[in-house]
N, C-alpha and C. Protein backbone atom coordinates (compact mmCIF):
# COMPACT_ATOMS: atom_id res chain seq x y z
N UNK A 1 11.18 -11.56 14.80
CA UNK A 1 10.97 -12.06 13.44
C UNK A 1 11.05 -10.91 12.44
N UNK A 2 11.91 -11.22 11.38
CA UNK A 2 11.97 -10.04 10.20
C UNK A 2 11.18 -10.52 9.07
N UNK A 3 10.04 -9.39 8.95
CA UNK A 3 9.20 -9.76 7.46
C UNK A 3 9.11 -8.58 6.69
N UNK A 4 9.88 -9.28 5.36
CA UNK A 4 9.92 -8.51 4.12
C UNK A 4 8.75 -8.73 3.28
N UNK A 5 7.44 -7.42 2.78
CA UNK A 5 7.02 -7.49 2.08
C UNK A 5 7.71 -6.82 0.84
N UNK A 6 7.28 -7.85 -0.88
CA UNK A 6 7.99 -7.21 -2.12
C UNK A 6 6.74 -7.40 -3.06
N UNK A 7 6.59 -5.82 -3.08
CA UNK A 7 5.86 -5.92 -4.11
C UNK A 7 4.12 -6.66 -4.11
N UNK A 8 3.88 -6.32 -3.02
CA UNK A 8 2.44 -7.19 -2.48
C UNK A 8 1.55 -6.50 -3.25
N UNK A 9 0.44 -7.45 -3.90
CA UNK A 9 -0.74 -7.00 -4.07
C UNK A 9 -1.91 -7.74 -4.20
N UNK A 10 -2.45 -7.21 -3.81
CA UNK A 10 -4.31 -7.59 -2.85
C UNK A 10 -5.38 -7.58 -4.06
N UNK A 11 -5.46 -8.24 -4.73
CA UNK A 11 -6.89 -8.15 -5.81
C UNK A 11 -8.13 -9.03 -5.43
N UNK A 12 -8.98 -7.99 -4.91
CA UNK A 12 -10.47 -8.86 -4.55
C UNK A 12 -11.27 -9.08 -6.12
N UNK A 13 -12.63 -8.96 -5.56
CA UNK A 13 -13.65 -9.81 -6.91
C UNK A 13 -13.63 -8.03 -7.58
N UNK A 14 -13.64 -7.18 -7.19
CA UNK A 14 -14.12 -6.11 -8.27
C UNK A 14 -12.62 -5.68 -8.87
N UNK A 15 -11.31 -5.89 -8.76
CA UNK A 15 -10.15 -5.45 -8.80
C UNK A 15 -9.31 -5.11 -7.98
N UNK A 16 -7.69 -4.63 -7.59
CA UNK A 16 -7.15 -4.54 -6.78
C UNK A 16 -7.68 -3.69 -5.70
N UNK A 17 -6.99 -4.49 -4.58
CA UNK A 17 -7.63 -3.78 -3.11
C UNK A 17 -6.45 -3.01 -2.31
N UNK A 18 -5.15 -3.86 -3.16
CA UNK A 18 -4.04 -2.86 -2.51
C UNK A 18 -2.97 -3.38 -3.54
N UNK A 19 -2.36 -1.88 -3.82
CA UNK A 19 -1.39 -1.42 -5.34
C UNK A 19 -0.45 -2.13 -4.74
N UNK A 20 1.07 -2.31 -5.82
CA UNK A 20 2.21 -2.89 -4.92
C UNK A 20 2.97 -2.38 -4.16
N UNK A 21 3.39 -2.58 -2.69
CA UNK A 21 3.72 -2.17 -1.61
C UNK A 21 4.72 -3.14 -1.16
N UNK A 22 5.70 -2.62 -0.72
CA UNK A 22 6.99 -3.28 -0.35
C UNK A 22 7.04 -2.51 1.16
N UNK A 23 7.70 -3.65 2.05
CA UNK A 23 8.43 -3.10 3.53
C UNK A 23 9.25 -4.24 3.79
N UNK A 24 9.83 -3.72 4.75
CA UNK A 24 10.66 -4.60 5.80
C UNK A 24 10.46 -4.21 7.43
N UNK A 25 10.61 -5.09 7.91
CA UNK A 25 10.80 -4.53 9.44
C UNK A 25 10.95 -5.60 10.35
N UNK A 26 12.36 -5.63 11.56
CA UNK A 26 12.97 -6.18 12.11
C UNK A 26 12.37 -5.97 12.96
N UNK A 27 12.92 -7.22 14.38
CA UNK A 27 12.76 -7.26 15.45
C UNK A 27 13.03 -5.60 16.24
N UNK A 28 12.17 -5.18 16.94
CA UNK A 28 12.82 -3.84 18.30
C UNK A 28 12.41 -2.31 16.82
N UNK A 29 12.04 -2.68 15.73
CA UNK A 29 11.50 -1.59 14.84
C UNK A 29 9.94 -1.42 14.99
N UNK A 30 9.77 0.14 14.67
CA UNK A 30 8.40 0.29 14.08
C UNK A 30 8.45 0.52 13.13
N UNK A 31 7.23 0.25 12.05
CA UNK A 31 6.67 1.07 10.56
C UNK A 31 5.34 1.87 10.70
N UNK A 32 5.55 2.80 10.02
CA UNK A 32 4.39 2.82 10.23
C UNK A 32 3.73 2.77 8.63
N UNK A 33 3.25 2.72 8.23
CA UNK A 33 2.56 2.63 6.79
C UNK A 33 1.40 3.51 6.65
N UNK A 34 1.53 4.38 5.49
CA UNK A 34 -0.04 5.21 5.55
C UNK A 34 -0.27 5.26 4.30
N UNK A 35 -1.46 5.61 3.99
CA UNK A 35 -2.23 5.17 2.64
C UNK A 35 -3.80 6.22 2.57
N UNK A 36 -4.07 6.46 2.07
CA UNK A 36 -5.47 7.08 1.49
C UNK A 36 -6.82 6.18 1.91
N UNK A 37 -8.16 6.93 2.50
CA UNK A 37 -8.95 5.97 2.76
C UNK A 37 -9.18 4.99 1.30
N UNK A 38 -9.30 3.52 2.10
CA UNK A 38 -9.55 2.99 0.85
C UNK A 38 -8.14 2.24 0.08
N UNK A 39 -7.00 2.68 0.40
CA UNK A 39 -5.69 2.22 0.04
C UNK A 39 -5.01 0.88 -0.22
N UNK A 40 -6.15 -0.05 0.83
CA UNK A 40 -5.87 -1.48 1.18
C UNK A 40 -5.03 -1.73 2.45
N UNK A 41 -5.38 -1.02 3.41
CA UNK A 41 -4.84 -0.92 5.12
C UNK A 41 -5.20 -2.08 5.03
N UNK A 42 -6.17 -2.78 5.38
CA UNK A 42 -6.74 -3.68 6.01
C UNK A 42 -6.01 -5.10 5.47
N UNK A 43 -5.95 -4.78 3.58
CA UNK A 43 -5.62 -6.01 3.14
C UNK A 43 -3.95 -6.33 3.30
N UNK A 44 -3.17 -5.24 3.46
CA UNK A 44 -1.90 -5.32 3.77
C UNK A 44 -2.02 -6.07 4.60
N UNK A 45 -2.38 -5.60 5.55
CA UNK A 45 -3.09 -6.27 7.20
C UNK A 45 -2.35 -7.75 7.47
N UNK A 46 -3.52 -8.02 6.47
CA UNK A 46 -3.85 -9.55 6.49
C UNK A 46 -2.84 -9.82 5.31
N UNK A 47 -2.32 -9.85 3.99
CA UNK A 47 -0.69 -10.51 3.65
C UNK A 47 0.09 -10.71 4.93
N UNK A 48 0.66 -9.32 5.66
CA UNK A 48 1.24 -9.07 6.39
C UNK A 48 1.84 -10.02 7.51
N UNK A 49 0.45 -10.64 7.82
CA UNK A 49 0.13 -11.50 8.87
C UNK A 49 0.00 -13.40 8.71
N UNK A 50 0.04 -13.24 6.77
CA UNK A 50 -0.16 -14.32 6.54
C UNK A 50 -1.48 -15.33 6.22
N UNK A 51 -2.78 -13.93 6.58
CA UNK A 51 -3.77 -14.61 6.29
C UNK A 51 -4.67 -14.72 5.24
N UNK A 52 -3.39 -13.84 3.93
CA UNK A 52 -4.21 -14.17 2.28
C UNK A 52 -3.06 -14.59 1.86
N UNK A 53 -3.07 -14.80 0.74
CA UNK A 53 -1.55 -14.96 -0.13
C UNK A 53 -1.82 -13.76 -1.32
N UNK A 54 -0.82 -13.45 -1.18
CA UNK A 54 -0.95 -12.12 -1.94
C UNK A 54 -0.84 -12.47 -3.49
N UNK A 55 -1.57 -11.53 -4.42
CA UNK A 55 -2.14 -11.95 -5.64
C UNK A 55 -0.89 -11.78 -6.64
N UNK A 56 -0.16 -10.93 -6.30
CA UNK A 56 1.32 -10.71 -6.82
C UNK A 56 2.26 -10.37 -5.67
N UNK A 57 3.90 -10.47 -5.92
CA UNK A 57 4.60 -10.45 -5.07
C UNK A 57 4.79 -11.47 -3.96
N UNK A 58 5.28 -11.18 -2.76
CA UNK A 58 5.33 -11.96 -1.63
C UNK A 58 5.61 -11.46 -0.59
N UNK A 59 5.88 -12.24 0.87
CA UNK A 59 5.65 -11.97 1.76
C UNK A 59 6.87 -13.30 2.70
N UNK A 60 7.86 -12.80 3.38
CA UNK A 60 8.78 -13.64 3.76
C UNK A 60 8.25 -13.47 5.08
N UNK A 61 8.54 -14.38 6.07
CA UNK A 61 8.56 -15.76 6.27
C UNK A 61 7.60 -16.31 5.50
N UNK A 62 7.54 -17.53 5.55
CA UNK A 62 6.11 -18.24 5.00
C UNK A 62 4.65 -17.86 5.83
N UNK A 63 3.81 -18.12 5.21
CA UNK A 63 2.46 -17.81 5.66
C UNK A 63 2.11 -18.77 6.79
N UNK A 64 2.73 -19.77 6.58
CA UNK A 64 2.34 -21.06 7.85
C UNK A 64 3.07 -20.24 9.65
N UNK A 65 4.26 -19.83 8.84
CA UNK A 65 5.24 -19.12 10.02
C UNK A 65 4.68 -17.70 10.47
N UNK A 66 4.28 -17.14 9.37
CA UNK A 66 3.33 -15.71 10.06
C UNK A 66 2.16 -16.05 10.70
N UNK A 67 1.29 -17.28 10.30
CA UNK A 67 0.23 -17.02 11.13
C UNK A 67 0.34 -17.69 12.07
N UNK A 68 1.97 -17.94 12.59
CA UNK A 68 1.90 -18.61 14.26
C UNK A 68 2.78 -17.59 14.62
N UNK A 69 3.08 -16.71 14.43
CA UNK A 69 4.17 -15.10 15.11
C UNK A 69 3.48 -14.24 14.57
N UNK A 70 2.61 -13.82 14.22
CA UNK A 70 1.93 -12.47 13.45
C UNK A 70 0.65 -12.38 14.32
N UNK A 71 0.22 -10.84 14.66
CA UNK A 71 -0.94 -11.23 15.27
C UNK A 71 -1.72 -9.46 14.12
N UNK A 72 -2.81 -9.83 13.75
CA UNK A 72 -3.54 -8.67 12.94
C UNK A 72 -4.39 -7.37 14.34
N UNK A 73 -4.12 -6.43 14.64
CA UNK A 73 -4.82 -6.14 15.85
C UNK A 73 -5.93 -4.93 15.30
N UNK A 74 -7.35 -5.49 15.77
CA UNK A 74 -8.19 -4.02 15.79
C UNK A 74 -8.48 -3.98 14.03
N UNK A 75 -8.37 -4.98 13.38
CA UNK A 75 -8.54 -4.85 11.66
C UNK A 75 -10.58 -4.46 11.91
N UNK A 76 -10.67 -3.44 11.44
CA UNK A 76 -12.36 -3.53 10.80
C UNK A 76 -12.94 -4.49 9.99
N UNK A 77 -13.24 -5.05 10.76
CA UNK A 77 -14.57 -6.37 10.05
C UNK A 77 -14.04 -7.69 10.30
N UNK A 78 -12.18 -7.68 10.96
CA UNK A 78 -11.81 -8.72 10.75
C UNK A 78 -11.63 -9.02 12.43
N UNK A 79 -11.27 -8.60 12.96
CA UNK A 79 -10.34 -9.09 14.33
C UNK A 79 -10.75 -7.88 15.37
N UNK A 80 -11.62 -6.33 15.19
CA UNK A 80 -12.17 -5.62 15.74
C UNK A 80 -12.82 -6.50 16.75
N UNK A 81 -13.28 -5.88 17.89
CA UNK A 81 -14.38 -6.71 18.77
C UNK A 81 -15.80 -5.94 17.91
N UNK A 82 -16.64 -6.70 18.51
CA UNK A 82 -18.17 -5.92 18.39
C UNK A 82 -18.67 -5.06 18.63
N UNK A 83 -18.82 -3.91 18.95
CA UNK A 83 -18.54 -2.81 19.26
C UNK A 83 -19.65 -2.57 20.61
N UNK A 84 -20.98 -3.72 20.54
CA UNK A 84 -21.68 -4.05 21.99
C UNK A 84 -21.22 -4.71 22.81
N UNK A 85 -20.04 -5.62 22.80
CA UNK A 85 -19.92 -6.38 23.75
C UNK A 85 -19.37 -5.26 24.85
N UNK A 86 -19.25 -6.17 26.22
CA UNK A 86 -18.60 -5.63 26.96
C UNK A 86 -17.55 -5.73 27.33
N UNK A 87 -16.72 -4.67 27.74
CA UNK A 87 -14.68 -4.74 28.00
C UNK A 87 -14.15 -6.13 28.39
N UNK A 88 -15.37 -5.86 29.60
CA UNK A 88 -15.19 -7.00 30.39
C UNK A 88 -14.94 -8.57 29.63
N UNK A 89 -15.83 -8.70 28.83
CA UNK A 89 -16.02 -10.01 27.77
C UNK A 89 -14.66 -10.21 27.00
N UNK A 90 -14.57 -9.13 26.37
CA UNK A 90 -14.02 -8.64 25.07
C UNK A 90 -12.15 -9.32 25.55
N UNK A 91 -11.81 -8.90 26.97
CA UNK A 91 -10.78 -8.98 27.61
C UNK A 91 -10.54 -10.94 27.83
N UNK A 92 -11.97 -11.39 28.69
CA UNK A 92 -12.39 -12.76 28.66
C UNK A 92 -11.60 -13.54 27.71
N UNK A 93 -12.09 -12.97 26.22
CA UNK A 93 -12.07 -14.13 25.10
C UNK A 93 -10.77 -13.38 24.59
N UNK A 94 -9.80 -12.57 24.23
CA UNK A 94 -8.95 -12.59 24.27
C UNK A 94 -7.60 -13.11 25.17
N UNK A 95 -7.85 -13.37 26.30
CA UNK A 95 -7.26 -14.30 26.87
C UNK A 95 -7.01 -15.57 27.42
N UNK A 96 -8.54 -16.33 26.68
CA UNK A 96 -8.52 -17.38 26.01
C UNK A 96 -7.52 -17.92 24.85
N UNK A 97 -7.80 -16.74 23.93
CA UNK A 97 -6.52 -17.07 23.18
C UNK A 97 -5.36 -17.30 23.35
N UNK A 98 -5.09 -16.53 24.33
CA UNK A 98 -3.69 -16.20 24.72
C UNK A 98 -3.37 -17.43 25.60
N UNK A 99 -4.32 -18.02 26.26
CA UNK A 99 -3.91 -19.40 26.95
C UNK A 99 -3.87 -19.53 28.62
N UNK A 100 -4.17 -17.89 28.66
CA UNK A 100 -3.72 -17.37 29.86
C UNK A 100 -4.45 -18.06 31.11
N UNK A 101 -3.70 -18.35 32.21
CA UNK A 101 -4.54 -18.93 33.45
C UNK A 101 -5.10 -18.02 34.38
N UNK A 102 -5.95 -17.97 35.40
CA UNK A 102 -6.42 -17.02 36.04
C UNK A 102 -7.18 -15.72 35.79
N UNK A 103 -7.69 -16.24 34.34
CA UNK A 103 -8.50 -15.23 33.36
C UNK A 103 -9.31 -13.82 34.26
N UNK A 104 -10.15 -14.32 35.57
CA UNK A 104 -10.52 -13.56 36.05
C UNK A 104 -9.90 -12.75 36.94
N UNK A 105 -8.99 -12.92 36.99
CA UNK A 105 -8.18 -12.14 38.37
C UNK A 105 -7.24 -11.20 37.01
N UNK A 106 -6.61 -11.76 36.01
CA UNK A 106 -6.37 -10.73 34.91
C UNK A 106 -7.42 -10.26 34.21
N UNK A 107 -8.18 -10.35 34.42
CA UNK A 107 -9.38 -9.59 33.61
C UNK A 107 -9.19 -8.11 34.51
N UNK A 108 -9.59 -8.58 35.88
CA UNK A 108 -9.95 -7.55 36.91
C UNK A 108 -8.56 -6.30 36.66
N UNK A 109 -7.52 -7.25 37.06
CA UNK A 109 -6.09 -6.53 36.42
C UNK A 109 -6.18 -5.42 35.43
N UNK A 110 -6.47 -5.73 34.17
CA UNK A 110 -6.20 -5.22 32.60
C UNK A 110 -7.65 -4.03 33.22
N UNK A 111 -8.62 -4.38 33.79
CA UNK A 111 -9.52 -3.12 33.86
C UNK A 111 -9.15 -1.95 34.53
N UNK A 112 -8.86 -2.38 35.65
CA UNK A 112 -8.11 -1.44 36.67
C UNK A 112 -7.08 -0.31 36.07
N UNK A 113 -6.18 -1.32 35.12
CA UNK A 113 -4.87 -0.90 34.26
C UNK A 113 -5.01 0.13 33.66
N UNK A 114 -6.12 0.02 32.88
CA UNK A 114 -6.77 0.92 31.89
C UNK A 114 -7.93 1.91 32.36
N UNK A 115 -8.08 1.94 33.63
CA UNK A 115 -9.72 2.86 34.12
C UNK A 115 -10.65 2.32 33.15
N UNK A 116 -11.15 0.94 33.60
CA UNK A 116 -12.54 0.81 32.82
C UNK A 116 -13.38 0.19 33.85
N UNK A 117 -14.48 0.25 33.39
CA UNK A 117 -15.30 -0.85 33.83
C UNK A 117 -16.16 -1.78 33.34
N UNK A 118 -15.95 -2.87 34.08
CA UNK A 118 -16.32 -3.99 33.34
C UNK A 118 -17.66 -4.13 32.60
N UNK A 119 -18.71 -3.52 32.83
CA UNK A 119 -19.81 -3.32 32.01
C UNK A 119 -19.45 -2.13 30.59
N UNK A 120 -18.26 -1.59 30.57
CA UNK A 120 -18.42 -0.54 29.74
C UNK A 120 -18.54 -1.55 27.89
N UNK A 121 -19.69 -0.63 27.47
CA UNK A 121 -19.61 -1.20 25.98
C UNK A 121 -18.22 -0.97 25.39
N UNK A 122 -17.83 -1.78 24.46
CA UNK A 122 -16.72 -1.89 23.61
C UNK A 122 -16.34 -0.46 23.39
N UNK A 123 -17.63 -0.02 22.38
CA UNK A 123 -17.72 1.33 21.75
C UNK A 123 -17.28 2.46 22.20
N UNK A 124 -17.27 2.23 23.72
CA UNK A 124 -17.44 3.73 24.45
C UNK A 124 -15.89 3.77 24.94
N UNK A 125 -14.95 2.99 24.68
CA UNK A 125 -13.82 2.25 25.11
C UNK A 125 -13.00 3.51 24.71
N UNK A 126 -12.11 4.74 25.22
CA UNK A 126 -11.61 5.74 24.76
C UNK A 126 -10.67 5.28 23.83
N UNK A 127 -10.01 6.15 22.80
CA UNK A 127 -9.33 5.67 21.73
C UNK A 127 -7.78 4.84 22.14
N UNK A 128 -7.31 5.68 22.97
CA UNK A 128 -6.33 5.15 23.71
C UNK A 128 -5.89 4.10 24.45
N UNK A 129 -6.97 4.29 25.24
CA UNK A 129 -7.13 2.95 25.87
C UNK A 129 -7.53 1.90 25.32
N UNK A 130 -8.55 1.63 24.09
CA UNK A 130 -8.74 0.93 23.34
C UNK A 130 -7.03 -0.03 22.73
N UNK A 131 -6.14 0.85 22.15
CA UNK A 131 -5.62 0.71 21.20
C UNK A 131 -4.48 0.08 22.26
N UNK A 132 -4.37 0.26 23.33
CA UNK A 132 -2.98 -0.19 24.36
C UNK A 132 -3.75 -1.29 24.96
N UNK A 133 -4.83 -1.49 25.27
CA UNK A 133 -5.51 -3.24 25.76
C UNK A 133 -5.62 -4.21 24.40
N UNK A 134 -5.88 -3.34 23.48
CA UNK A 134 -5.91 -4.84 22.59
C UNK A 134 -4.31 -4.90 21.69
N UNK A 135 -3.81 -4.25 21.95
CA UNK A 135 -2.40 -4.38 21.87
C UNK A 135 -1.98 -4.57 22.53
N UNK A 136 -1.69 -4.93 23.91
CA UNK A 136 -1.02 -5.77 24.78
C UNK A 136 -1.54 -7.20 24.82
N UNK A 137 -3.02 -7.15 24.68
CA UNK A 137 -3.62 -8.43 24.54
C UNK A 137 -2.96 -9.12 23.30
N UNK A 138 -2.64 -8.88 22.24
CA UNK A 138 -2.04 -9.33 21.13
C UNK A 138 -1.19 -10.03 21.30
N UNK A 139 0.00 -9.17 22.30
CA UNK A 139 1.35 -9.34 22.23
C UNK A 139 1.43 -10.78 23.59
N UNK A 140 0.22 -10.54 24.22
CA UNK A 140 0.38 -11.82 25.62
C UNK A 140 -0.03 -13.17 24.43
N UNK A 141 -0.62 -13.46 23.08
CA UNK A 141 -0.60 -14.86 22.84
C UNK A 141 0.78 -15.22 22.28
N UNK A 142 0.70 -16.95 22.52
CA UNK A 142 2.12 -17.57 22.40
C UNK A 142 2.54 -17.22 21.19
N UNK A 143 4.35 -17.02 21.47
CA UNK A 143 4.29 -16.23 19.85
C UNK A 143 4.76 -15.38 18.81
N UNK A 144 3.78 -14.27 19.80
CA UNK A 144 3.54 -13.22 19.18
C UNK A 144 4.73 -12.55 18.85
N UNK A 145 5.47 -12.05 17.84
CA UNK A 145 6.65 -11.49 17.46
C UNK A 145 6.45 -10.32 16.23
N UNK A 146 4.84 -10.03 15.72
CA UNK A 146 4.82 -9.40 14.74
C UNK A 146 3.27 -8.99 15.16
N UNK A 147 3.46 -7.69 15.50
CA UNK A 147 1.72 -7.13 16.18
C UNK A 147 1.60 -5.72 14.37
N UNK A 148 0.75 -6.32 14.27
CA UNK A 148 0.60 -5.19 12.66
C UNK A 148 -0.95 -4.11 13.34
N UNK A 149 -1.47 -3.29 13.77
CA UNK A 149 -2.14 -2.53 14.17
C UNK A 149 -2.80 -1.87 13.04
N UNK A 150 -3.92 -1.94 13.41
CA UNK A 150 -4.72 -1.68 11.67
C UNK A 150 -5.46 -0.25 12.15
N UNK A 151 -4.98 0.76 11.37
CA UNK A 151 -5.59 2.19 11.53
C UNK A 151 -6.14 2.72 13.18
N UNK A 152 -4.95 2.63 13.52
CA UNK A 152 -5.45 3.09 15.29
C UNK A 152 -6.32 4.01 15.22
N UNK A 153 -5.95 5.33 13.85
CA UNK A 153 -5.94 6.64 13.98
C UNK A 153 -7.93 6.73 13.45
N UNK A 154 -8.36 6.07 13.43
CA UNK A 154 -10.23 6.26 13.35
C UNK A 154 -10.61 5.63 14.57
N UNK A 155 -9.59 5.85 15.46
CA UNK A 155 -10.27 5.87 17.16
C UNK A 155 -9.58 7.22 17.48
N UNK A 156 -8.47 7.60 17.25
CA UNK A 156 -7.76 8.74 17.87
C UNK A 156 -6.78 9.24 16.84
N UNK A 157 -6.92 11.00 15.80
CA UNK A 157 -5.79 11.36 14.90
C UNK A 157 -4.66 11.37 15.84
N UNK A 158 -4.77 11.53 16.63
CA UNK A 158 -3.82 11.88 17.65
C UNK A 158 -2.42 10.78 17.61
N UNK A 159 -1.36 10.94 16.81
CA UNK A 159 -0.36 9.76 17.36
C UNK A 159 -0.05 9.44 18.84
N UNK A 160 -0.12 10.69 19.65
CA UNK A 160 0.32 10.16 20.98
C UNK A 160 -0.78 9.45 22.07
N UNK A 161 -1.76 8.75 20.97
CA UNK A 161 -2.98 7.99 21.58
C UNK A 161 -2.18 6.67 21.67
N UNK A 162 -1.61 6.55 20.18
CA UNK A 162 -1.34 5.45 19.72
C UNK A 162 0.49 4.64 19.44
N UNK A 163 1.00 5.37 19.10
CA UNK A 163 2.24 5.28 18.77
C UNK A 163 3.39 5.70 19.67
N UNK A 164 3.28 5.82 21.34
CA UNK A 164 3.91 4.68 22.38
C UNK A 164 3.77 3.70 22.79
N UNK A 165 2.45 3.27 22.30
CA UNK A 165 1.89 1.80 22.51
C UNK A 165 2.84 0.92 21.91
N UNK A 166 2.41 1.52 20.46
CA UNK A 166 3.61 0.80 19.45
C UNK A 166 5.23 0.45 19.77
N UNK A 167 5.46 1.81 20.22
CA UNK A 167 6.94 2.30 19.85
C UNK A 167 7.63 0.60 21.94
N UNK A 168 6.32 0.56 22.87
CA UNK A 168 6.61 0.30 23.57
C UNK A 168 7.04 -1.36 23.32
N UNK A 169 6.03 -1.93 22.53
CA UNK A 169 6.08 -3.02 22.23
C UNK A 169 7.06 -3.17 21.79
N UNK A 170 8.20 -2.70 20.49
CA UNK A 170 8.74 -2.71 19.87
C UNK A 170 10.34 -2.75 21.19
N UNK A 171 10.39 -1.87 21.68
CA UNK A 171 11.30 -1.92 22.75
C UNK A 171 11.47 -3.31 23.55
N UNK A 172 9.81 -4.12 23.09
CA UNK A 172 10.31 -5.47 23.71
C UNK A 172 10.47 -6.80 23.12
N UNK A 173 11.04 -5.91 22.17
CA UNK A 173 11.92 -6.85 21.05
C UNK A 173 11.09 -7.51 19.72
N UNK A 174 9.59 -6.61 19.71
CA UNK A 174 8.44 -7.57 18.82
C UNK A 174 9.28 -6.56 17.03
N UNK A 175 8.69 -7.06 16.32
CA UNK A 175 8.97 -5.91 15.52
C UNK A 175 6.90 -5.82 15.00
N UNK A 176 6.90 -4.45 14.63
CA UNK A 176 5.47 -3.64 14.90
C UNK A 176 5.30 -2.59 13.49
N UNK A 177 3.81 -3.14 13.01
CA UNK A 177 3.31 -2.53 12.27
C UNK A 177 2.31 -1.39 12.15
N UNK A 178 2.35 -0.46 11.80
CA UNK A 178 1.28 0.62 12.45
C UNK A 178 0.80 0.97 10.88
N UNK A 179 -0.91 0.52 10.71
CA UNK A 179 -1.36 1.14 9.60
C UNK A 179 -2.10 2.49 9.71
N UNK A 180 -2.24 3.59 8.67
CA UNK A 180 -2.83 4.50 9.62
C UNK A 180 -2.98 5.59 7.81
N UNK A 181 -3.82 6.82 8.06
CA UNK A 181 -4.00 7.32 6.72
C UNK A 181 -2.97 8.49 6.91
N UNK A 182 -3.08 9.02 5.74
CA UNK A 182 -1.92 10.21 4.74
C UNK A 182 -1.89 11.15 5.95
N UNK A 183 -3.25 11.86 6.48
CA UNK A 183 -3.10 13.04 7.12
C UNK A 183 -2.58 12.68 8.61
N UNK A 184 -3.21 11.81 9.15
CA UNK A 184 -2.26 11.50 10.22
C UNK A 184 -0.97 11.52 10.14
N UNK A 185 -0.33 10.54 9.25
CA UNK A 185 0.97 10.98 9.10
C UNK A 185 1.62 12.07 8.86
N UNK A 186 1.29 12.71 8.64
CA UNK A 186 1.87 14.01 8.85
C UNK A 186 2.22 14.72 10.24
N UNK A 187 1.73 14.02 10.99
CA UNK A 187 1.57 14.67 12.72
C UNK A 187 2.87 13.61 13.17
N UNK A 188 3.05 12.45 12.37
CA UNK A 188 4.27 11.80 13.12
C UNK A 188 5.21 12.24 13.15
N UNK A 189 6.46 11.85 13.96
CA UNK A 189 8.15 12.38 14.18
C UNK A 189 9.03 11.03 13.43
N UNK A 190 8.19 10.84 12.76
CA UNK A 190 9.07 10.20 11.24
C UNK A 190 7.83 10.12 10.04
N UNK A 191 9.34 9.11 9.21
CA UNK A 191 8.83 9.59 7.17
C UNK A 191 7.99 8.01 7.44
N UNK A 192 6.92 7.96 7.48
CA UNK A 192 6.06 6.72 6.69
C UNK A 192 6.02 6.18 5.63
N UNK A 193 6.25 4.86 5.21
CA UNK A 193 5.66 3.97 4.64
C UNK A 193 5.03 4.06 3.62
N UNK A 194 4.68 4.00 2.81
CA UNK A 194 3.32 4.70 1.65
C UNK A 194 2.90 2.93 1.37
N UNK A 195 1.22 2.95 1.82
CA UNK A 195 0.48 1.86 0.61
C UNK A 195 0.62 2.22 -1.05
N UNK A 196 1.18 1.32 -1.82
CA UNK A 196 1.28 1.65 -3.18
C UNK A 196 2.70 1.84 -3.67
N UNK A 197 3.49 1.78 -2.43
CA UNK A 197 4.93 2.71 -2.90
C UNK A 197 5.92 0.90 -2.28
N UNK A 198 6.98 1.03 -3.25
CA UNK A 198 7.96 0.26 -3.10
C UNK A 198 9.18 0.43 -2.40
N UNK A 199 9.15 2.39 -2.57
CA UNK A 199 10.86 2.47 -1.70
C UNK A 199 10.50 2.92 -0.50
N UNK A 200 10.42 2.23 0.54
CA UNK A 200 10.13 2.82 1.65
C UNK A 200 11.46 3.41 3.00
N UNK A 201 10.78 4.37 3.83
CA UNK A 201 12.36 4.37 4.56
C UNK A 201 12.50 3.62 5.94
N UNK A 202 12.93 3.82 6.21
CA UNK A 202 13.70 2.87 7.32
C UNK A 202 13.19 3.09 8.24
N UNK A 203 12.45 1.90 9.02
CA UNK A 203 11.20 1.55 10.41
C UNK A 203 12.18 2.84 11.94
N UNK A 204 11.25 2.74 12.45
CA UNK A 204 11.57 3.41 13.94
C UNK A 204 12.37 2.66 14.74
N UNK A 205 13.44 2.81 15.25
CA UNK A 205 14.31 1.89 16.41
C UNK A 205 14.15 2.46 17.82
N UNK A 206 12.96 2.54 18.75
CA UNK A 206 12.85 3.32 19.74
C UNK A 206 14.00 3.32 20.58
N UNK A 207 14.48 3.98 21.13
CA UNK A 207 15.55 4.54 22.34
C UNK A 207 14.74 3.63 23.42
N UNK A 208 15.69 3.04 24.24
CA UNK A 208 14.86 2.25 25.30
C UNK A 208 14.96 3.36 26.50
């Protein structure tokens, strides 16, 4: 699925939450988008995905069509897990969503996958591993064609925590959003995105 944002902007009750921001990004691309704490990561997020209507500008496909191919992953306050539950759970009710059969025998799976254990709190969940289970979990509901990843980088500055996760998904044909702040970007092996900015450059096409 290809979604063009033009010119989006996010105005909550005290004033705008995110300046106007334009992207595009195709199927088998990454973006990554970076912005200043505070920039409107989160609210891009959610246009992005289809689950505000943006206060100016727009957002192609329709919102009915993003929020059945768009999935928001790891947003703070919105779609984060709890930070007490346990992996174990956390894995549970995400693949509920997803529809998936044999929940417990993939539960056991996805722990193994990742070195966890099933009592481990959410919280203690390493950044990495965090950011590649609930991003694969994303990408397993029916669908899914647009995984937007909300600030990996306040679990790990590190891109290479986060952004083969991305770059992997993308190789399987999703097209992938990576929100993330100014200084991180700087550590990436491409030009980012800017929250606030209209001309943006051209998403990642990973090498398979």
């Amino acid at each position: 699925m290809e979604v063009h944002a033009d010119q989006v902007v996010v105005t909550g009750a005290h004033g705008r939450l995110l300046e106007p921001t334009s992207l595009r990004v195709r199927p088998g691309e990454v973006a990554v988008v970076a912005g200043e704490p505070n920039a409107g990561h989160t609210a891009f997020g959610l246009a992005l995905t289809g689950r505000i209507t943006p206060s100016e500008g727009s957002v192609t496909p329709s919102a009915d069509e993003l929020r059945a191919h768009a999935v928001l992953v790891d947003a703070p306050e919105v779609t984060a897990p709890e930070p007490n539950l346990r992996v174990a759970d956390v894995i549970a009710e995400e693949l509920v969503l997803a529809g998936a059969r044999g929940r417990k025998a993939a539960t056991a799976a996805l722990l193994a996958e990742h070195g966890l254990e099933p009592s481990t709190r959410f919280e203690d969940v390493p950044g990495a591993a965090r950011i590649a289970l609930l991003t694969g979990l994303a990408a397993r509901r029916p669908g899914a064609e647009l995984l937007v990843i909300d600030t990996p980088d306040r679990h790990s500055s590190n891109p290479a925590d986060w952004l083969p996760t991305a770059m992997a998904h993308a190789r399987d044909g999703r097209a992938v959003v990576v929100l993330c702040g100014t200084s991180t970007a700087l550590r990436l092996p491409m030009t980012p995105a800017r929250l606030g900015e209209s001309e943006q450059p051209a998403p990642l096409e990973p090498s398979l």
